[in-house]
Protein backbone atom coordinates (compact mmCIF):
# COMPACT_ATOMS: atom_id res chain seq x y z
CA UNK A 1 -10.11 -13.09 14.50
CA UNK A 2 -8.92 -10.11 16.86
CA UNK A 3 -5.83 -8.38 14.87
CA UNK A 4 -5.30 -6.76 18.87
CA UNK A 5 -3.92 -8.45 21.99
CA UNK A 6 -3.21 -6.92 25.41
CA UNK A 7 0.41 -7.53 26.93
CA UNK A 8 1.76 -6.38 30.32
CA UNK A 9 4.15 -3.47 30.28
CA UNK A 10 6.58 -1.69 32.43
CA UNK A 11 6.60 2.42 31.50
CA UNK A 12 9.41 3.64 32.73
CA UNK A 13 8.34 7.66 33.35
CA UNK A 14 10.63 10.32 34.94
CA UNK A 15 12.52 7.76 36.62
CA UNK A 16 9.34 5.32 38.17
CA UNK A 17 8.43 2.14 36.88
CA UNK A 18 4.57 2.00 36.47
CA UNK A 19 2.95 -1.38 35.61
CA UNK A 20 0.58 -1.30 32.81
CA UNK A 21 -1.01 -2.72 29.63
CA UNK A 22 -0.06 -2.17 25.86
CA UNK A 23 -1.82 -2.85 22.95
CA UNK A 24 0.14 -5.39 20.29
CA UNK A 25 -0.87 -6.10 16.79
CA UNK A 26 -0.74 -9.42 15.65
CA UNK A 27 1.23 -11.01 13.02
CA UNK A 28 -0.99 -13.13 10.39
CA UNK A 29 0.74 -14.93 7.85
CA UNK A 30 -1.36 -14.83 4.38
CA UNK A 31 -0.03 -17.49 1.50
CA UNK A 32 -1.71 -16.95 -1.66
CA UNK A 33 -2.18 -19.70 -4.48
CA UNK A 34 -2.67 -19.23 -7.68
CA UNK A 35 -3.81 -22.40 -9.92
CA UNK A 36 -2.68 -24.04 -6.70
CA UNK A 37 0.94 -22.44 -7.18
CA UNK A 38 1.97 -20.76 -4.12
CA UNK A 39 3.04 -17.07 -5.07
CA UNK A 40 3.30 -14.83 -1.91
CA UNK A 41 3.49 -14.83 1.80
CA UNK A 42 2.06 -11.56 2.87
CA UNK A 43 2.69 -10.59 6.33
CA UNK A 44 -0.63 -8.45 7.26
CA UNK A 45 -3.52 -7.73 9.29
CA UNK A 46 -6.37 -10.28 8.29
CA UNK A 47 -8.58 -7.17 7.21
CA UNK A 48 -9.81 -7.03 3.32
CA UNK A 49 -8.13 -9.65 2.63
CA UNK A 50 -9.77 -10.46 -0.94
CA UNK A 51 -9.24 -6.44 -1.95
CA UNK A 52 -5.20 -7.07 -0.80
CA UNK A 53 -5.07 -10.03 -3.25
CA UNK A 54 -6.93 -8.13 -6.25
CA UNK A 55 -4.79 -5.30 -5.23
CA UNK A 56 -1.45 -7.41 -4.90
CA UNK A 57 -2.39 -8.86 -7.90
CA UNK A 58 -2.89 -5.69 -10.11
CA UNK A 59 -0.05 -3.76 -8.63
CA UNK A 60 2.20 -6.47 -9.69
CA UNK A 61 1.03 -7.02 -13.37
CA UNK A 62 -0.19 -10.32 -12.74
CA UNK A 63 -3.29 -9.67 -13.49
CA UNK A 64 -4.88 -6.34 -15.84
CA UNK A 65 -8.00 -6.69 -14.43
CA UNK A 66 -10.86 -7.48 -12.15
CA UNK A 67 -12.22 -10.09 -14.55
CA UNK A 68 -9.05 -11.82 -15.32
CA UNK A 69 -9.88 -13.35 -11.51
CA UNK A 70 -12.62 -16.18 -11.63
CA UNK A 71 -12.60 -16.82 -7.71
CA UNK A 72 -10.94 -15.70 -4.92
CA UNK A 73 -11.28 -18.15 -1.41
CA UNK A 74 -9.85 -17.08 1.28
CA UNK A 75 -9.60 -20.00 4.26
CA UNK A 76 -8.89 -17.32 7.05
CA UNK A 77 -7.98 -19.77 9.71
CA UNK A 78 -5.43 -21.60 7.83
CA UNK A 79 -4.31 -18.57 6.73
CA UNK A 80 -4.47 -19.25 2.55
CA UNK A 81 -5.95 -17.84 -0.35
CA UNK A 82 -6.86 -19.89 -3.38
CA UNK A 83 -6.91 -17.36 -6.76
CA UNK A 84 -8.13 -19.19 -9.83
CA UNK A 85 -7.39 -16.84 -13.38
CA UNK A 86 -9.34 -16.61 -16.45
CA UNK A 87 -6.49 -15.55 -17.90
CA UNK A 88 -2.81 -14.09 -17.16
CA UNK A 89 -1.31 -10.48 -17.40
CA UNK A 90 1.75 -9.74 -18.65
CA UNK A 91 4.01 -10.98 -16.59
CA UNK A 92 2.41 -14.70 -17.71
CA UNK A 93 3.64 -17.32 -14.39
CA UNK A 94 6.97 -16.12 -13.34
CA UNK A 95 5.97 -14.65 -10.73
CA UNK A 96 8.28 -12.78 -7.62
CA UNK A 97 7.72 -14.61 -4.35
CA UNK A 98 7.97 -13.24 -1.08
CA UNK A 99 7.98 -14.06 2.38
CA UNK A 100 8.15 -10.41 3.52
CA UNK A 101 4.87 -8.30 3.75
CA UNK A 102 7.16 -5.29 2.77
CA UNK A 103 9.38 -6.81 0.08
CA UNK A 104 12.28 -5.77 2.46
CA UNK A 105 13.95 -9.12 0.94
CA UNK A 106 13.88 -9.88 -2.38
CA UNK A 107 14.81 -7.54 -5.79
CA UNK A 108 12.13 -5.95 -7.30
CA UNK A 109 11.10 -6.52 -10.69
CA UNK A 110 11.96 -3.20 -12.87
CA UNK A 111 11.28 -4.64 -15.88
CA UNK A 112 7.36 -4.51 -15.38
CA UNK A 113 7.76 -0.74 -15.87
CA UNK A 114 7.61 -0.02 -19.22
CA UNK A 115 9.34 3.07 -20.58
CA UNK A 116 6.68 5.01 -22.49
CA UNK A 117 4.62 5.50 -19.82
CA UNK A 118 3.92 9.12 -19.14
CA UNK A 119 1.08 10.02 -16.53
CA UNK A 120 -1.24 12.25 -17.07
CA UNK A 121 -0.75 16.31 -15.91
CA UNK A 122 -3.31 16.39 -12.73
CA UNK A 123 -4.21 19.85 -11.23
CA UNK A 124 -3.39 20.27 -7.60
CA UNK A 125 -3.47 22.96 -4.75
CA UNK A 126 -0.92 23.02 -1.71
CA UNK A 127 -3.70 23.47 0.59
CA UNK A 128 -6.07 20.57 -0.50
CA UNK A 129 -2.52 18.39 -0.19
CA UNK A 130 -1.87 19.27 3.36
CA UNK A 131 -5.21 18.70 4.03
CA UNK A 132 -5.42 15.18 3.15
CA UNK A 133 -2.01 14.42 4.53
CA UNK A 134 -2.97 15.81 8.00
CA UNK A 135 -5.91 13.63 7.68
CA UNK A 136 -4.24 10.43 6.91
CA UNK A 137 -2.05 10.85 10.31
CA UNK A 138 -5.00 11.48 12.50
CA UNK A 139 -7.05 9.08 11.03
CA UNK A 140 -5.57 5.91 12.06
CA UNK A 141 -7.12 4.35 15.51
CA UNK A 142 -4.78 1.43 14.89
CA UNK A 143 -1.78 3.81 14.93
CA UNK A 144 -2.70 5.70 17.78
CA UNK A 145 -3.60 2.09 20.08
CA UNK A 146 -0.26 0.52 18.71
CA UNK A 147 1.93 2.40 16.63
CA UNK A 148 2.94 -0.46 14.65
CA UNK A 149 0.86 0.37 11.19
CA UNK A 150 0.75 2.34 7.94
CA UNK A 151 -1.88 3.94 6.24
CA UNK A 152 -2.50 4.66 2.57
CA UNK A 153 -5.32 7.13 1.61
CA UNK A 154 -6.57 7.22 -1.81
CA UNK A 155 -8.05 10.65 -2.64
CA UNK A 156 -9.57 12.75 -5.39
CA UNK A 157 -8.91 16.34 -4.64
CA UNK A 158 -10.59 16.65 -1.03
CA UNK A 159 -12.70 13.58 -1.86
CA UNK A 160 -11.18 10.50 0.31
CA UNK A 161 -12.39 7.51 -1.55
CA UNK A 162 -10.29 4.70 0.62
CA UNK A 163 -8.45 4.34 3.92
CA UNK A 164 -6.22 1.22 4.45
CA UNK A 165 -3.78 0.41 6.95
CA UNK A 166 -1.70 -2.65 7.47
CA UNK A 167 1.69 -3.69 8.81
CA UNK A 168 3.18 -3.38 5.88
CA UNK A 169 2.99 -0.12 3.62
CA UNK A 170 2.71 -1.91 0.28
CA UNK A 171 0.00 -4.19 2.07
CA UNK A 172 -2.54 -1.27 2.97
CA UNK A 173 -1.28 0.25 -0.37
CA UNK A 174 -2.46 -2.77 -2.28
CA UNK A 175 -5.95 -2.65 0.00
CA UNK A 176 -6.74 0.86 -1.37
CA UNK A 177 -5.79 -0.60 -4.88
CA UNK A 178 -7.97 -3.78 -4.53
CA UNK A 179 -10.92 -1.30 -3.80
CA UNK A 180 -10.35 0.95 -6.32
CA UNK A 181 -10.33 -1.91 -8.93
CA UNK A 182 -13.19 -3.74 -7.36
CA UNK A 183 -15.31 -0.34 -7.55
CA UNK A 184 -14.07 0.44 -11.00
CA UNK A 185 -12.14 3.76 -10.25
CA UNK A 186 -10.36 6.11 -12.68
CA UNK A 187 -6.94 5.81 -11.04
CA UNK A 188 -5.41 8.23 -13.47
CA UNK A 189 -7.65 11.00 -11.60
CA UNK A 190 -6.41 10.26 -8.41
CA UNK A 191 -3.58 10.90 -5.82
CA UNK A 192 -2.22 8.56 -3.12
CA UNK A 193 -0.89 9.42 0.39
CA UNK A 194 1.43 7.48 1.86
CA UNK A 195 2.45 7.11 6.04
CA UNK A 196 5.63 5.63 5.25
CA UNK A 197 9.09 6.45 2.93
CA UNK A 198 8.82 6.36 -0.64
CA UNK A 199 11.29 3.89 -2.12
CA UNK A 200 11.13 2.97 -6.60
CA UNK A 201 9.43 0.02 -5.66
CA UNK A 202 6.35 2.47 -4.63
CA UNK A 203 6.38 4.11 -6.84
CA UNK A 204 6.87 1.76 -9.92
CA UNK A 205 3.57 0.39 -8.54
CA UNK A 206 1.90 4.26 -8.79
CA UNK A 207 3.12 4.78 -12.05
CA UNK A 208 2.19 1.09 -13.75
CA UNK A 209 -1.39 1.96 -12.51
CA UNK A 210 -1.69 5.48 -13.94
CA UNK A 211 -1.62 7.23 -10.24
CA UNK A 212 0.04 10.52 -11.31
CA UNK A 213 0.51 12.14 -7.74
CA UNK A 214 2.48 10.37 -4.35
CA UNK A 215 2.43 12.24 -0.87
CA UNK A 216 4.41 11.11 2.17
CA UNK A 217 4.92 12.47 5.50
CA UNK A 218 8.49 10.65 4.48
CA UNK A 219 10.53 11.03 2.02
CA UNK A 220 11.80 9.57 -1.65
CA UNK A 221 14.93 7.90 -2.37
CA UNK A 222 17.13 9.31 -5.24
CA UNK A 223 15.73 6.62 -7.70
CA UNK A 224 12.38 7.47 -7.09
CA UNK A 225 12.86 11.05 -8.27
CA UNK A 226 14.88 10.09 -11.28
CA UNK A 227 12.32 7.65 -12.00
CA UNK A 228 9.52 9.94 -11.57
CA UNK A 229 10.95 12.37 -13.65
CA UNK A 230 10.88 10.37 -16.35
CA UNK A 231 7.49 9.53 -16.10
CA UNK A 232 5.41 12.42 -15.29
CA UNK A 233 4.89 11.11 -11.19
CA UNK A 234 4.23 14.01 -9.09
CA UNK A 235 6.43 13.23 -5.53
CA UNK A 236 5.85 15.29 -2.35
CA UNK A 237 7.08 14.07 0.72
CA UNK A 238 7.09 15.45 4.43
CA UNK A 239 3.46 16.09 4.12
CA UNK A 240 2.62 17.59 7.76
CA UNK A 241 1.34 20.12 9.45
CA UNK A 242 1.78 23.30 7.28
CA UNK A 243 4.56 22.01 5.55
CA UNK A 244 5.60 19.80 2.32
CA UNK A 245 8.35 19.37 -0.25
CA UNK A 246 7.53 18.65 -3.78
CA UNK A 247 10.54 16.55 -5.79
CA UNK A 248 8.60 16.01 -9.09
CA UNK A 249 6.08 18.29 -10.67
């Protein structure tokens, strides 16, 4: 399934009109089932799809674990997901449901963040930061063709461990996350880069999976930094070139 199609364009440049081609991503429309329940419509790119759904699934306490999933099918045509569950996390089957890939429309759930959590201190060096945040905006080929995507990095100091991108940011978030959990990964060892803003909902997913560090070339809202505060989350945001700010530390 090609995630690109080519469109005629007019550029308007310095006045002329010069007839031309564009690059547009697609829209694909993911619903996922669980036990035959329909729980999400993700709006996406239909790229690792099964690590968005593990990811998704973590992220959002619905499941606390790779083998709390028996099978995942994915029917890409029809654009559906079955999930069947060994068992359920804590949020049991009242689940949030969504028809936006970015949650843009519904309220979040802040009661899946549970007050005694406190991350882990994690040593870090301005350089190594910049570093990866300079790589995360060069290293996008669907950015550059279309400029209609975000990326999430997931890193260990200098070591990148997974690149995702997606049309929404919480989608390619949840990517990194599915691969993370599907390869086993410390996340409490980690730090996660961000393309786009960093709203609570963000980061009430970093700090429910033990992420203690959360870079943007954006920046937080005022919730974010009060809830980050209280819960040990390192926040830098406007990650670029030779410059950052750090909220949290």
């Amino acid at each position: 399934m090609s995630i690109l199609k080519k469109f005629p364009v007019t550029r308007y440049i310095n006045g002329e009109a010069i007839k031309d081609f564009d690059y547009i991503l697609s829209e694909y429309i993911l619903s996922i089932y669980i036990d035959q329940n329909l729980i999400v419509k993700l709006i996406c790119i239909p790229e690792y799809l099964d690590e968005l759904i593990l990811g998704y699934l973590y992220s959002e306490s619905i499941i606390s674990g790779a083998n709390e999933i028996s099978t995942i099918k994915v029917d890409i045509e029809n654009g559906r997901a079955d999930v069947e569950l060994t068992s359920y996390g804590e949020n049991g089957k009242s689940i949030v449901t969504t028809d936006s890939g970015d949650f843009a429309e519904i309220p979040y759930k802040f009661k899946n963040l549970k007050n005694n959590i406190k991350l882990k201190n994690i040593a870090w060096k301005p350089e190594v930061i910049l570093k990866n945040a300079n790589l995360l905006l060069s290293k996008s080929e669907l950015f550059k063709k279309t400029g209609n995507v975000h990326s999430v990095m997931l890193c260990q100091d200098e070591k990148v461990l997974y690149f995702s991108e997606d049309i929404g940011r919480y989608n390619a978030f949840d990517k990194s996350i599915g691969q993370a959990l599907r390869d086993n990964v410390n996340l409490d060892k980690t730090c996660i880069y961000t393309s786009g803003r960093i709203p609570s909902s963000i980061a009430m997913k970093v700090i429910r999976l033990g992420i203690p560090m959360i870079v943007s070339r954006s920046a937080p809202t005022d919730t974010t930094i009060r809830i980050a505060k209280e819960h040990n989350l390192i926040v830098i945001g406007f990650a670029k070139g030779e410059k950052m700010n750090l909220y949290t530390e």
